[in-house]
PDB file of N, CA and C in Angstrom:
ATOM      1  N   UNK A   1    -179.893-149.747-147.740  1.00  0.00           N
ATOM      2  CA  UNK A   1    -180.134-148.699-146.750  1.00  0.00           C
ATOM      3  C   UNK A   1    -178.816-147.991-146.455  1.00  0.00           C
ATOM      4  N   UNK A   2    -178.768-146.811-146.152  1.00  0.00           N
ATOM      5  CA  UNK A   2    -177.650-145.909-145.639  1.00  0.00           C
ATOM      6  C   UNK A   2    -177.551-145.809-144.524  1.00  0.00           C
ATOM      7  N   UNK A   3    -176.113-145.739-144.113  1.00  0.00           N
ATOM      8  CA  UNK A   3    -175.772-145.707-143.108  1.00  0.00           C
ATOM      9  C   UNK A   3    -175.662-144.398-142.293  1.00  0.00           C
ATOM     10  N   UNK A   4    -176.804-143.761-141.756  1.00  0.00           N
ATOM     11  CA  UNK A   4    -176.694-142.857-140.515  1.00  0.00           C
ATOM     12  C   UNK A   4    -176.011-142.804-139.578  1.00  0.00           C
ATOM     13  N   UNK A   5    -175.565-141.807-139.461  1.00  0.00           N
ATOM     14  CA  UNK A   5    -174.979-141.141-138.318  1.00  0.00           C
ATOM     15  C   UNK A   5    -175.526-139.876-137.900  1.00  0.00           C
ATOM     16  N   UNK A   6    -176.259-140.404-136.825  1.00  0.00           N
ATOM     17  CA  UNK A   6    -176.750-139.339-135.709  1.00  0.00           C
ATOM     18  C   UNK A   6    -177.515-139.732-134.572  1.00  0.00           C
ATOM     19  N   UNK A   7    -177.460-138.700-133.791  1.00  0.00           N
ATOM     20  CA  UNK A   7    -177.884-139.201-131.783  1.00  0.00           C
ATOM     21  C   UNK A   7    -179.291-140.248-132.235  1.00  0.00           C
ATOM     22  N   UNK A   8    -178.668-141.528-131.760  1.00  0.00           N
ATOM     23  CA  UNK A   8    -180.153-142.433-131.940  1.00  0.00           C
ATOM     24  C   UNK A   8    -179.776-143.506-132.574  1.00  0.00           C
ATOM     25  N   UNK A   9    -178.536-143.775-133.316  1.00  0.00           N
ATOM     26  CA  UNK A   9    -178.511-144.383-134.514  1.00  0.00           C
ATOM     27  C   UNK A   9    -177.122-145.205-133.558  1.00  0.00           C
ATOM     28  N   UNK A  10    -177.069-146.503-133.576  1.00  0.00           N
ATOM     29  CA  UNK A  10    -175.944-147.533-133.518  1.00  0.00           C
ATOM     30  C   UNK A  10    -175.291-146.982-131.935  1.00  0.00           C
ATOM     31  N   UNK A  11    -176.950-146.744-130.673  1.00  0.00           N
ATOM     32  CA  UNK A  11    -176.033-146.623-129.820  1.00  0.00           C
ATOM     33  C   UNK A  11    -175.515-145.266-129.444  1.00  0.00           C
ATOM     34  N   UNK A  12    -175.391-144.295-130.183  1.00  0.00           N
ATOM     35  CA  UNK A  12    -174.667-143.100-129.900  1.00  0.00           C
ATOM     36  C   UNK A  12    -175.073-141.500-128.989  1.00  0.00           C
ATOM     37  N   UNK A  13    -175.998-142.548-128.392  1.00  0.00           N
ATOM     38  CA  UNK A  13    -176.787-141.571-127.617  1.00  0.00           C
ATOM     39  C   UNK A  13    -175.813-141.726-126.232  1.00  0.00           C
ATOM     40  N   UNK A  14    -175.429-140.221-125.444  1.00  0.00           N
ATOM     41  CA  UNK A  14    -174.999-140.629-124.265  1.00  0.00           C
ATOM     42  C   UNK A  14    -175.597-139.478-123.085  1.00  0.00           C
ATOM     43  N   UNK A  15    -176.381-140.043-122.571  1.00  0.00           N
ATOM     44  CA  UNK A  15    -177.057-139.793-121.540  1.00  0.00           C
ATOM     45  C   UNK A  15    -176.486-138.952-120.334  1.00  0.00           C
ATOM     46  N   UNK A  16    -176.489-138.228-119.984  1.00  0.00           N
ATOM     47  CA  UNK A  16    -176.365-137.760-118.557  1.00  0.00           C
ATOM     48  C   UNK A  16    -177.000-137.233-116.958  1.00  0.00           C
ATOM     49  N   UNK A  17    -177.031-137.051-115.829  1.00  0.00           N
ATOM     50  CA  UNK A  17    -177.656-136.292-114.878  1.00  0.00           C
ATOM     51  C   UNK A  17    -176.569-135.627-114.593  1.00  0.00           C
ATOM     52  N   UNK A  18    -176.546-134.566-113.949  1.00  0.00           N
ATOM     53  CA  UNK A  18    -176.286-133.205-113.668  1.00  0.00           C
ATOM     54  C   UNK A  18    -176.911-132.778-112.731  1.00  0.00           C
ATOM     55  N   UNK A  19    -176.000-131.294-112.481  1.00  0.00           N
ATOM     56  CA  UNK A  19    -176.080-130.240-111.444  1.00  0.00           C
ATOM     57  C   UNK A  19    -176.123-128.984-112.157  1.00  0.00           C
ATOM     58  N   UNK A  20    -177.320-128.325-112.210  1.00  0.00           N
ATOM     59  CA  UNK A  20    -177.112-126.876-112.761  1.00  0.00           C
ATOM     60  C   UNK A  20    -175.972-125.847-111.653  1.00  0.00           C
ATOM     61  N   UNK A  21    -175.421-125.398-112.695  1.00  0.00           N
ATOM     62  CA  UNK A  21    -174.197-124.658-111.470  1.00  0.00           C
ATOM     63  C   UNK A  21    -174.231-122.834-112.170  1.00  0.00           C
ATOM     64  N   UNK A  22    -174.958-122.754-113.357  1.00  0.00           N
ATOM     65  CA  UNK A  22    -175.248-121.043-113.374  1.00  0.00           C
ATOM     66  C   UNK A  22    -176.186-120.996-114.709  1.00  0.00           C
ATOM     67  N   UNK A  23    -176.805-119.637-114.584  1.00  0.00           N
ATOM     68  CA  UNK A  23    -177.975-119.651-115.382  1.00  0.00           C
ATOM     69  C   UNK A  23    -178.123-118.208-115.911  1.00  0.00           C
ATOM     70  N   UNK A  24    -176.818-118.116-115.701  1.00  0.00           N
ATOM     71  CA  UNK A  24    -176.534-116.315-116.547  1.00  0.00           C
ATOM     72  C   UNK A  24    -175.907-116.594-117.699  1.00  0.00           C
ATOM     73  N   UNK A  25    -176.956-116.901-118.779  1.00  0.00           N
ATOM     74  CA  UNK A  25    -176.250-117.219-120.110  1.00  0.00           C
ATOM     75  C   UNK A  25    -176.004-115.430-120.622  1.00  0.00           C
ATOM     76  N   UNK A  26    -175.115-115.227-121.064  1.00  0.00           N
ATOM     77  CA  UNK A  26    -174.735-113.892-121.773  1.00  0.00           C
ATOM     78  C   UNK A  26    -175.449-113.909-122.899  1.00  0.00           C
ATOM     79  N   UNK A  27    -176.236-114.648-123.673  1.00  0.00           N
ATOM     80  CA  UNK A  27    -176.604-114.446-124.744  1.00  0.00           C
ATOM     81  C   UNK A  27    -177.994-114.593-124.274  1.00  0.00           C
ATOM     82  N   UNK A  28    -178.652-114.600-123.255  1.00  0.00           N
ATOM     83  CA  UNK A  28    -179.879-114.446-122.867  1.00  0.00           C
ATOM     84  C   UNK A  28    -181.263-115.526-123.533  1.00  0.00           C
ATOM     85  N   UNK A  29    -180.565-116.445-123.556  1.00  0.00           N
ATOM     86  CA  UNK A  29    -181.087-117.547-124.443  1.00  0.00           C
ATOM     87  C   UNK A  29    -182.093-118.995-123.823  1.00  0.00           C
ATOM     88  N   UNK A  30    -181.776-119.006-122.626  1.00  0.00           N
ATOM     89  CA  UNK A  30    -182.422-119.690-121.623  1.00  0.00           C
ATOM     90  C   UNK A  30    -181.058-120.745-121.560  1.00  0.00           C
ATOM     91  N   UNK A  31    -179.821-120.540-121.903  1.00  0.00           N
ATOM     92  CA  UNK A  31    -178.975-121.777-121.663  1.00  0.00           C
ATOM     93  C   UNK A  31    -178.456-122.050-120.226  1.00  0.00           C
ATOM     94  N   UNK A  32    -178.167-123.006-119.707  1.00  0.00           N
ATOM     95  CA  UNK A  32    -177.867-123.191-118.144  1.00  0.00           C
ATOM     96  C   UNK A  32    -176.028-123.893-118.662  1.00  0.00           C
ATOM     97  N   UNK A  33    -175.357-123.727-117.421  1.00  0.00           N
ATOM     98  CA  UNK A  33    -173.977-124.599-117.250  1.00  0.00           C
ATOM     99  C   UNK A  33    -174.125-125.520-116.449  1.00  0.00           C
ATOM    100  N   UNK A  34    -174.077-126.907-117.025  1.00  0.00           N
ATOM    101  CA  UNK A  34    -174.242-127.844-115.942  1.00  0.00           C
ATOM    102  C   UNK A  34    -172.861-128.761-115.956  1.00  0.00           C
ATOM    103  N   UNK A  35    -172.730-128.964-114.357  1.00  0.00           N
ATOM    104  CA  UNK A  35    -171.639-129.955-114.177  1.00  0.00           C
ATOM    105  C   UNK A  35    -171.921-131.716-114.364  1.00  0.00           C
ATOM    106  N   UNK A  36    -171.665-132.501-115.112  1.00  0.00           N
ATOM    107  CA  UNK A  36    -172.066-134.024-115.623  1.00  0.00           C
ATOM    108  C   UNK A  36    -171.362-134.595-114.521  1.00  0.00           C
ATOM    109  N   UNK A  37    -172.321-135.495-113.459  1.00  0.00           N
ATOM    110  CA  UNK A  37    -171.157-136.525-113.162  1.00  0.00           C
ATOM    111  C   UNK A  37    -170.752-137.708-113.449  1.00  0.00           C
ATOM    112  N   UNK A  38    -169.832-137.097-113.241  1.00  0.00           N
ATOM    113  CA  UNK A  38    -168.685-139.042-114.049  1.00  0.00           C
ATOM    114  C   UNK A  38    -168.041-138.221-115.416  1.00  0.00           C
ATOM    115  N   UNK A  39    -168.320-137.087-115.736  1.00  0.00           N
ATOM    116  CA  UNK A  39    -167.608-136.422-116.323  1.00  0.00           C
ATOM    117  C   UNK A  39    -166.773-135.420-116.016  1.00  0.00           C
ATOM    118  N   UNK A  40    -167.602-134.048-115.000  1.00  0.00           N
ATOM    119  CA  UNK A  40    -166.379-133.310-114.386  1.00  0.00           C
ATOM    120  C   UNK A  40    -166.344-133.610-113.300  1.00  0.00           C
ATOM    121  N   UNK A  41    -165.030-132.924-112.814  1.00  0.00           N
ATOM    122  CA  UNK A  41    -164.687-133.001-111.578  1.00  0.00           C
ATOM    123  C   UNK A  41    -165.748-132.172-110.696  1.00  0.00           C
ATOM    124  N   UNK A  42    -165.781-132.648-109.119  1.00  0.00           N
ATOM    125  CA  UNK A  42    -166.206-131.527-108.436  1.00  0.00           C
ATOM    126  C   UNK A  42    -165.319-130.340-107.682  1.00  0.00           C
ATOM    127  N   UNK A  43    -164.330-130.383-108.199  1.00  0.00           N
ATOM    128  CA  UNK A  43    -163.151-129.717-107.705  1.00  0.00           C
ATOM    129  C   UNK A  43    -163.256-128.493-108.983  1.00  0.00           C
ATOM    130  N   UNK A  44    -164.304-127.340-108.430  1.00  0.00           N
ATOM    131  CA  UNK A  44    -164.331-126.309-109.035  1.00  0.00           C
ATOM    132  C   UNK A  44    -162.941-125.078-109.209  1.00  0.00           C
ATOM    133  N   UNK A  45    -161.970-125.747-109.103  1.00  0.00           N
ATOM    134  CA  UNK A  45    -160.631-125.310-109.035  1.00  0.00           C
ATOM    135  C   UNK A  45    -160.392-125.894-110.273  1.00  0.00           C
ATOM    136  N   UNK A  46    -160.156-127.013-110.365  1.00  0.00           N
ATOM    137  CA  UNK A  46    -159.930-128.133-111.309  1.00  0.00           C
ATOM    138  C   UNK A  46    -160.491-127.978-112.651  1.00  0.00           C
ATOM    139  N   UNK A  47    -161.871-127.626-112.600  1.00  0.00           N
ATOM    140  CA  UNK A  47    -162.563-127.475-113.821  1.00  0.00           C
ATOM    141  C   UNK A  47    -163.690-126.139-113.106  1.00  0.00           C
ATOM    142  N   UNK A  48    -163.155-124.981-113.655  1.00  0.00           N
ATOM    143  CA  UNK A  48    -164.167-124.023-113.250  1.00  0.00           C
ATOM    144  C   UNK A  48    -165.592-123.876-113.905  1.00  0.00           C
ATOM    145  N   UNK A  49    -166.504-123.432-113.772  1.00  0.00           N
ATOM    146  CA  UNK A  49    -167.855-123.157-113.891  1.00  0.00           C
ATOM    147  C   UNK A  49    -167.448-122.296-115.235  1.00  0.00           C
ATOM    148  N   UNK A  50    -167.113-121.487-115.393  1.00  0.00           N
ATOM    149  CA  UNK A  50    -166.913-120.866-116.697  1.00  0.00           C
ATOM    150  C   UNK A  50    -166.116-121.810-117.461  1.00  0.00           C
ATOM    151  N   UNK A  51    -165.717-122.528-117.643  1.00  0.00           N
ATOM    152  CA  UNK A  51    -165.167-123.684-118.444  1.00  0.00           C
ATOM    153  C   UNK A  51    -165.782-125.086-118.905  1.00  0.00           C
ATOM    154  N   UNK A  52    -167.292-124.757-117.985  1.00  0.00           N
ATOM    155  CA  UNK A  52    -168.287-125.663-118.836  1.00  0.00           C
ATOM    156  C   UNK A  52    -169.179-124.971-119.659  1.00  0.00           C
ATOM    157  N   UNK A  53    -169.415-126.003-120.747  1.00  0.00           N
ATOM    158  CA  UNK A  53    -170.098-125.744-122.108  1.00  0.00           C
ATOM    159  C   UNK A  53    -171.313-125.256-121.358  1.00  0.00           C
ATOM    160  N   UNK A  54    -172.024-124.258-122.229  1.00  0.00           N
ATOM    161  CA  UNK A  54    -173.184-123.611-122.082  1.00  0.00           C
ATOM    162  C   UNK A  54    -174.314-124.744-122.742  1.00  0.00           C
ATOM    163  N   UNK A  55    -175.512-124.989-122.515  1.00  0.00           N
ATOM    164  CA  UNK A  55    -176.521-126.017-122.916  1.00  0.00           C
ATOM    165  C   UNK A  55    -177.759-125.585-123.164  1.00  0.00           C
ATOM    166  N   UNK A  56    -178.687-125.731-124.165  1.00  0.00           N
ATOM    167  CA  UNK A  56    -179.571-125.363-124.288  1.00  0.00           C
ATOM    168  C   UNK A  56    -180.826-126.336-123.816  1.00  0.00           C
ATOM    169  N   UNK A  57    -181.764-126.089-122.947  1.00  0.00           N
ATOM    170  CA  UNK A  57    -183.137-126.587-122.466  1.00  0.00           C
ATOM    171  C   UNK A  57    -184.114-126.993-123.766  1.00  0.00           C
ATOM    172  N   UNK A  58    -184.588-127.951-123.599  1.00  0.00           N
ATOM    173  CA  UNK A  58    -185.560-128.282-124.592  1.00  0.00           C
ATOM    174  C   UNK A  58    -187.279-128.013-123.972  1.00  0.00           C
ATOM    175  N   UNK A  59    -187.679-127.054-124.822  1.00  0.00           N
ATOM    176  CA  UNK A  59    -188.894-126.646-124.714  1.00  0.00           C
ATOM    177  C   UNK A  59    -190.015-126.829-124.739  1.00  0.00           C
ATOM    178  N   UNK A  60    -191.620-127.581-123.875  1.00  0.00           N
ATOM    179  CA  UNK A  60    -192.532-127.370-125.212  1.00  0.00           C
ATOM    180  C   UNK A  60    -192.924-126.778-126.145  1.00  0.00           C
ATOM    181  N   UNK A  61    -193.300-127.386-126.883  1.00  0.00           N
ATOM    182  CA  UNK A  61    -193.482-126.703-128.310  1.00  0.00           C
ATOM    183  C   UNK A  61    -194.830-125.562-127.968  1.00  0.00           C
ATOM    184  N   UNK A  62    -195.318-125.478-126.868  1.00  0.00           N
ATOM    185  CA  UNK A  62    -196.986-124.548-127.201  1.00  0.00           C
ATOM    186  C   UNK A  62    -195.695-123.426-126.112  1.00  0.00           C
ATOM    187  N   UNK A  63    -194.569-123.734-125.816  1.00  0.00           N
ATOM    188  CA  UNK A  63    -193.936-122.039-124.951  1.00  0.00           C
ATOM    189  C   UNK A  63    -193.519-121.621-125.940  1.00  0.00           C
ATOM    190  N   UNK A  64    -193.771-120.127-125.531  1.00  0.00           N
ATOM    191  CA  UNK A  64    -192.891-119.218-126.229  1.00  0.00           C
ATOM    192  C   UNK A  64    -191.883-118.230-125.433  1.00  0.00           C
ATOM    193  N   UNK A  65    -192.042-118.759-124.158  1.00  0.00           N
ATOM    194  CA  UNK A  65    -190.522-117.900-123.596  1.00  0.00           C
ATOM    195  C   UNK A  65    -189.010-118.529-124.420  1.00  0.00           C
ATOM    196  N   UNK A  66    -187.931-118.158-124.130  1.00  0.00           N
ATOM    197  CA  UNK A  66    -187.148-118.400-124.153  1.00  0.00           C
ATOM    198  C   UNK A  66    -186.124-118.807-122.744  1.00  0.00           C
ATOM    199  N   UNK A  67    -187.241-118.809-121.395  1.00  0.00           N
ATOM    200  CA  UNK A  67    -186.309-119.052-120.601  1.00  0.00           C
ATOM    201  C   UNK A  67    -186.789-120.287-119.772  1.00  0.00           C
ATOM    202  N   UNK A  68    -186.359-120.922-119.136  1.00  0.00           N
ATOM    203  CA  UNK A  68    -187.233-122.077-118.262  1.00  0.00           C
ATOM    204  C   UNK A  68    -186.950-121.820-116.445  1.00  0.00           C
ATOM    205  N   UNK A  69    -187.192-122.262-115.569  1.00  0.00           N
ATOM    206  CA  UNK A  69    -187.386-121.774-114.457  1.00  0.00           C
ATOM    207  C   UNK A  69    -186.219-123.222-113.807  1.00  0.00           C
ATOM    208  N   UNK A  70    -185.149-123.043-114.345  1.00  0.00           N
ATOM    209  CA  UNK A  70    -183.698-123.697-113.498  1.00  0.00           C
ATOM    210  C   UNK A  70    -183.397-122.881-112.383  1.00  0.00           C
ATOM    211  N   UNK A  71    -182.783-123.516-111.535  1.00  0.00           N
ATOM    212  CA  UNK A  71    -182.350-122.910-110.803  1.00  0.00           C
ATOM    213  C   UNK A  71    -180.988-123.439-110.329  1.00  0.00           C
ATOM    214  N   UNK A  72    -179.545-122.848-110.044  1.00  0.00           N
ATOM    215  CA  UNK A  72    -178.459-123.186-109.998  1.00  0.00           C
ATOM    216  C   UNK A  72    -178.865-124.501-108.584  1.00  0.00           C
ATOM    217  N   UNK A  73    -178.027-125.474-109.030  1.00  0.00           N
ATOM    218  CA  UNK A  73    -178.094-127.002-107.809  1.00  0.00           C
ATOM    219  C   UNK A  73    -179.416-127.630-108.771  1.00  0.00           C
ATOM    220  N   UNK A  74    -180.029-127.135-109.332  1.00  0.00           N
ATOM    221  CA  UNK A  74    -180.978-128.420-109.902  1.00  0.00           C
ATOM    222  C   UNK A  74    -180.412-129.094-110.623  1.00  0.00           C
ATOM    223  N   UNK A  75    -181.264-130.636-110.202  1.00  0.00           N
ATOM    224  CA  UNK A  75    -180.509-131.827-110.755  1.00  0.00           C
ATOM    225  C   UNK A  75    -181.176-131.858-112.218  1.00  0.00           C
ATOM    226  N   UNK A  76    -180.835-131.722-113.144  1.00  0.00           N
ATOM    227  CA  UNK A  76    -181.160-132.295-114.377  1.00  0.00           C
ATOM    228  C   UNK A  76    -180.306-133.836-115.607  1.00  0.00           C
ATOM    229  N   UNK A  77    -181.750-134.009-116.510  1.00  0.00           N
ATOM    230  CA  UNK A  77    -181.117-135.180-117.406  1.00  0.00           C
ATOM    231  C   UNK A  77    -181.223-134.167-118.696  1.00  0.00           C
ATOM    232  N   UNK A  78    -179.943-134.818-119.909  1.00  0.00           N
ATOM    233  CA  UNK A  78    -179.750-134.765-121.088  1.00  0.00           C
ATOM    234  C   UNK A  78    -179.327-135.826-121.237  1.00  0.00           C
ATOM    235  N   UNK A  79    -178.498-135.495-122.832  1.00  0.00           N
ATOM    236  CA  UNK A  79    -177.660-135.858-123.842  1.00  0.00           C
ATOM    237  C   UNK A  79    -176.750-135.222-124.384  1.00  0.00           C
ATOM    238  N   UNK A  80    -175.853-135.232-124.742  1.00  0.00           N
ATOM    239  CA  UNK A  80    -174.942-134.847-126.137  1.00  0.00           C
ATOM    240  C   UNK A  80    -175.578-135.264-127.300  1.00  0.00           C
ATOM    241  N   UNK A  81    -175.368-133.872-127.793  1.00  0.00           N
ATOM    242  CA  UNK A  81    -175.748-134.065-129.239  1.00  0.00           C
ATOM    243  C   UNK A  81    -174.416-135.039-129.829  1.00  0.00           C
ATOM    244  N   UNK A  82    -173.647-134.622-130.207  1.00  0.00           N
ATOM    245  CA  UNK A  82    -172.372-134.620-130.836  1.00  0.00           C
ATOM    246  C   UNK A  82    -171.952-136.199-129.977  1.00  0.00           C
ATOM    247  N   UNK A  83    -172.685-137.095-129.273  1.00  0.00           N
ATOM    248  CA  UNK A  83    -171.924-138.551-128.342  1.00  0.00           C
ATOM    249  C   UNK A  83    -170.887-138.036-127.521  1.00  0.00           C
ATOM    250  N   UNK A  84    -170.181-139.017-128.410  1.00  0.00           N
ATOM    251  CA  UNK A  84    -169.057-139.417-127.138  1.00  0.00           C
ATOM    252  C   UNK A  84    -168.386-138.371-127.460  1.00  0.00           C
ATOM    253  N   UNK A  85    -168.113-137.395-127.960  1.00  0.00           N
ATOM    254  CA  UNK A  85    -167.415-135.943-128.125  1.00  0.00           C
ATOM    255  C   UNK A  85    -167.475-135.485-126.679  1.00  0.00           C
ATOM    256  N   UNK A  86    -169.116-135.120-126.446  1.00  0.00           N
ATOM    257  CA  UNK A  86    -169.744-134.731-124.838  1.00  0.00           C
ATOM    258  C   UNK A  86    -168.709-133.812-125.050  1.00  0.00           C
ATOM    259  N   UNK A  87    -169.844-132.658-125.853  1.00  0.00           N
ATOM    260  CA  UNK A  87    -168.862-131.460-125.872  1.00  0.00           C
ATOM    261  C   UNK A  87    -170.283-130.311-125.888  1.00  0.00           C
ATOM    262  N   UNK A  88    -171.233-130.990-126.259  1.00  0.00           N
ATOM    263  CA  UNK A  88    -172.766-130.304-126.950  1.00  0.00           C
ATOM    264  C   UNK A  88    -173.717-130.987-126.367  1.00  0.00           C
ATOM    265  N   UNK A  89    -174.225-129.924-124.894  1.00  0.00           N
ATOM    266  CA  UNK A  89    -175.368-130.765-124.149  1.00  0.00           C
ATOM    267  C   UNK A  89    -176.404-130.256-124.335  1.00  0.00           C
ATOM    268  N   UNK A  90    -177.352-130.943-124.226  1.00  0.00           N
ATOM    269  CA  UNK A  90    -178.623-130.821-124.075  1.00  0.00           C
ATOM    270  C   UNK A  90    -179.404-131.563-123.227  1.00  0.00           C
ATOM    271  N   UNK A  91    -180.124-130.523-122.662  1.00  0.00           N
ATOM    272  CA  UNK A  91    -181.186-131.009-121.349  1.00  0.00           C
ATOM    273  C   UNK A  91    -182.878-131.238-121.879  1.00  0.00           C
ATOM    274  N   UNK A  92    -182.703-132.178-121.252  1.00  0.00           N
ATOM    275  CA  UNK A  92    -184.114-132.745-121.453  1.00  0.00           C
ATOM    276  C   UNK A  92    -185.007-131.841-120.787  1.00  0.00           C
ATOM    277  N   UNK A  93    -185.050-132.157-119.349  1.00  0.00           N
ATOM    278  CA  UNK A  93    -185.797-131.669-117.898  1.00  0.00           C
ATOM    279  C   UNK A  93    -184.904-131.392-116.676  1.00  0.00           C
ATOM    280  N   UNK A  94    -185.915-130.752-115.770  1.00  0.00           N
ATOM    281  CA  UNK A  94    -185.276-130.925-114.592  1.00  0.00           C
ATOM    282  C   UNK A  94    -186.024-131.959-113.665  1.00  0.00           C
ATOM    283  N   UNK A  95    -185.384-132.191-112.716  1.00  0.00           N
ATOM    284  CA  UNK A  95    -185.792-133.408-112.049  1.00  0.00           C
ATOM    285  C   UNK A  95    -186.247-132.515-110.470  1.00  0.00           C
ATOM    286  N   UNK A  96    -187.490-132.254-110.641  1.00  0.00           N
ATOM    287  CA  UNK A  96    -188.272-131.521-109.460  1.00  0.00           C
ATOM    288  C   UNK A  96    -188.141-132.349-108.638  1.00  0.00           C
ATOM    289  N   UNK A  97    -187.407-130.802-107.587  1.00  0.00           N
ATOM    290  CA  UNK A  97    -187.626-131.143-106.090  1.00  0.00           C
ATOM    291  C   UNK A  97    -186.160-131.830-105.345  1.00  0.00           C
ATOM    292  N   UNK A  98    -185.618-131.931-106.468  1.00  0.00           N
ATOM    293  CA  UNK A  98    -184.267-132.492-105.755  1.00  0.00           C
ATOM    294  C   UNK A  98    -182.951-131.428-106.244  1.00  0.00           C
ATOM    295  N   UNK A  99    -182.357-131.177-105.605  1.00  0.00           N
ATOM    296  CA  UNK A  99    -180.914-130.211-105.311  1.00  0.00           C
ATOM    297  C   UNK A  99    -179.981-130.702-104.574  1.00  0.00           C
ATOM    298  N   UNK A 100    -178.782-130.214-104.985  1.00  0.00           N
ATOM    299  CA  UNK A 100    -177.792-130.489-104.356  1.00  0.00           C
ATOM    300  C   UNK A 100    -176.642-128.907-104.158  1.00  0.00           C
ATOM    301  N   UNK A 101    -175.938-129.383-103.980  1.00  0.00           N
ATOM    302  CA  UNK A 101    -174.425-128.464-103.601  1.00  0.00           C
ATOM    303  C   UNK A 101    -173.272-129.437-103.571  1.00  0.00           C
ATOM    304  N   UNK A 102    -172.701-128.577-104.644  1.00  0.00           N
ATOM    305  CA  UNK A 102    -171.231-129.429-105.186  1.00  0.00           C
ATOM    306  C   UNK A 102    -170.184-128.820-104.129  1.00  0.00           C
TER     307      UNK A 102
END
């Protein structure tokens, strides 16, 4: 058997929850910026909002928008594609009904 490498395989999945913090993707794509915690800071000085990676929402398959109904402070879960890089997120869902303010 060969040895794989990819999200799923030996562990390399790394999970996150989040704070959506903006949802004006310039490329009009449905991507959100979310802040990870235990990864950035909340010291939006420190690590500004434009200095987090842009992320793409995972869709059902029967939509055909391209946008999903985030809203900046929603708490959401992903992954990194790319692991422990956690450079390439991806969101699962949002977690209705709960918000915050960083």
């Amino acid at each position: 058997m060969s040895d794989f490498s990819f999200p799923g395989v030996n562990s390399s999945m790394y999970w996150f929850i989040g704070a959506i913090e903006s949802i004006d993707d310039p490329e009009k794509s449905g991507r959100v910026q979310v802040r990870v915690w235990g990864k950035d800071t909340i010291d939006t000085n420190a690590t500004p909002t434009e200095s987090l990676p842009w992320a793409p929402c995972i869709l059902s398959a029967n939509m055909t928008r391209k946008t999903i109904d985030a809203r900046p402070n929603d708490w959401v879960i992903g992954f990194y594609i790319d692991g422990a890089q956690a450079l390439q997120p991806i969101i699962l869902g949002i977690i209705p009904g709960i918000t915050t303010t960083v």
